[in-house]
Protein backbone atom coordinates (compact mmCIF):
# COMPACT_ATOMS: atom_id res chain seq x y z
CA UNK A 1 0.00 0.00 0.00
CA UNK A 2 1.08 3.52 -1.09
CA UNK A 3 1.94 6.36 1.87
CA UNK A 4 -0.96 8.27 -0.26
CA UNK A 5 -3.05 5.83 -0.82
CA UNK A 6 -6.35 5.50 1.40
CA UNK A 7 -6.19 2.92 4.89
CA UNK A 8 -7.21 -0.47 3.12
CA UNK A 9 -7.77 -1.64 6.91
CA UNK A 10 -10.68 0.70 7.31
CA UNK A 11 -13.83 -2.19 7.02
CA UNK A 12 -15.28 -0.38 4.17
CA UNK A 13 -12.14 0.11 2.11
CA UNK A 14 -11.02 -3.40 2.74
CA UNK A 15 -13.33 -4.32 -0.14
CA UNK A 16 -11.76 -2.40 -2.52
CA UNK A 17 -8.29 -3.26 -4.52
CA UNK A 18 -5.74 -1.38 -4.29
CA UNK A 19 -5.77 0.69 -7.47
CA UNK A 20 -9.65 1.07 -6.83
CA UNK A 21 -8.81 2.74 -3.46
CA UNK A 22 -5.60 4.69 -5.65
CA UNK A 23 -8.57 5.73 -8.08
CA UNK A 24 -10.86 7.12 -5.02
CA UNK A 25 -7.43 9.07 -3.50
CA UNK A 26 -7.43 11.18 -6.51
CA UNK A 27 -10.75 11.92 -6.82
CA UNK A 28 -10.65 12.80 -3.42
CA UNK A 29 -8.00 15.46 -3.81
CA UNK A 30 -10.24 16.65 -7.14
CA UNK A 31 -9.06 14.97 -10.02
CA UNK A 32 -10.99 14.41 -12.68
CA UNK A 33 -11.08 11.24 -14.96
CA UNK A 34 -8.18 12.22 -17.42
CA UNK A 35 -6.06 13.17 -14.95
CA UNK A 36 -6.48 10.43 -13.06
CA UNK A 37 -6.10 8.38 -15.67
CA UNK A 38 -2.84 10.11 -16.50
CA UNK A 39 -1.21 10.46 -12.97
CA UNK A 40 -2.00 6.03 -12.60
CA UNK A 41 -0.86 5.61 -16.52
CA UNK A 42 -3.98 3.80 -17.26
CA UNK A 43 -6.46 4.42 -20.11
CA UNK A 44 -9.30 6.67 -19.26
CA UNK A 45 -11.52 3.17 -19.78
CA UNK A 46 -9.65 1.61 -17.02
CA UNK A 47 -10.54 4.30 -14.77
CA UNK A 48 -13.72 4.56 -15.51
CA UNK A 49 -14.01 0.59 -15.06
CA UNK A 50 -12.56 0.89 -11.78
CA UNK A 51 -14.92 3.54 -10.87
CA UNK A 52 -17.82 1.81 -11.37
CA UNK A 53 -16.21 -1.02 -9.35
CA UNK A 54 -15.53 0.53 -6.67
CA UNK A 55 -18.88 2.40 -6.71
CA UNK A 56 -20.62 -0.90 -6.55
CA UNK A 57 -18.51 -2.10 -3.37
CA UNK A 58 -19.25 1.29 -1.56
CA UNK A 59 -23.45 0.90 -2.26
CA UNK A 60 -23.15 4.53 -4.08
CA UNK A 61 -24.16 5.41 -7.28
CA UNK A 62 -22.10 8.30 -8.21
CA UNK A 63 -18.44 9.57 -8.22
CA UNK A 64 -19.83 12.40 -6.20
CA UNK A 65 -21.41 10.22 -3.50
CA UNK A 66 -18.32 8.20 -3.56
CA UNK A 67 -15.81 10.89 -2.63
CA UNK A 68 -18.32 12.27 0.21
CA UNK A 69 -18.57 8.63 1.37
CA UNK A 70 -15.16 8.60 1.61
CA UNK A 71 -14.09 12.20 2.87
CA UNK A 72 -16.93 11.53 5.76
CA UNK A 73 -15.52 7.91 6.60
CA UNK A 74 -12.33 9.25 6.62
CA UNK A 75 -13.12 11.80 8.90
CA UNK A 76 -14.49 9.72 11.30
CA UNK A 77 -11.22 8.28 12.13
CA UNK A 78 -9.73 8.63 15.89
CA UNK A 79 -6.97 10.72 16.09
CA UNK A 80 -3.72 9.70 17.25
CA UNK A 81 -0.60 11.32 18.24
CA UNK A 82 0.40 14.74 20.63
CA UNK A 83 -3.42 15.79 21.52
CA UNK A 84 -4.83 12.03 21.73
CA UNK A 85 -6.45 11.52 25.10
């Protein structure tokens, strides 16, 4: 697993493959299609196949929803480190 790449041990990312999840990253930091397809060298088809994968393990059924899904899930997260109680 990438240092950028979202925690695969989160339960509802541990569905996903690991480009899936690299796929979400991006389009969680904005990227659109083509340039996610160009920052993963893949074909914009690819992407677009792993969206839909990925869309169908999250329950969603669109990018949008996906990203929220993910921004909120990730969010939820405890915090660790210097103010951790």
């Amino acid at each position: 697993m990438g240092h950028n790449e979202p925690d695969r041990d989160h339960p509802w990312l541990a569905a996903l493959t690991p480009r899936e999840r690299e796929v979400l990253l991006y389009l969680m930091k904005g990227y659109g299609l083509p340039a996610v397809a160009k920052h993963l060298h893949m074909s914009s088809r690819t992407v677009h196949t792993h969206l839909q994968n990925l869309r169908s393990k999250l329950g969603v059924h669109s990018t949008l929803e996906a990203v929220t899904l993910a921004r909120s899930r990730l969010d939820e997260r405890p915090k660790v480190g210097a103010g951790a109680m």
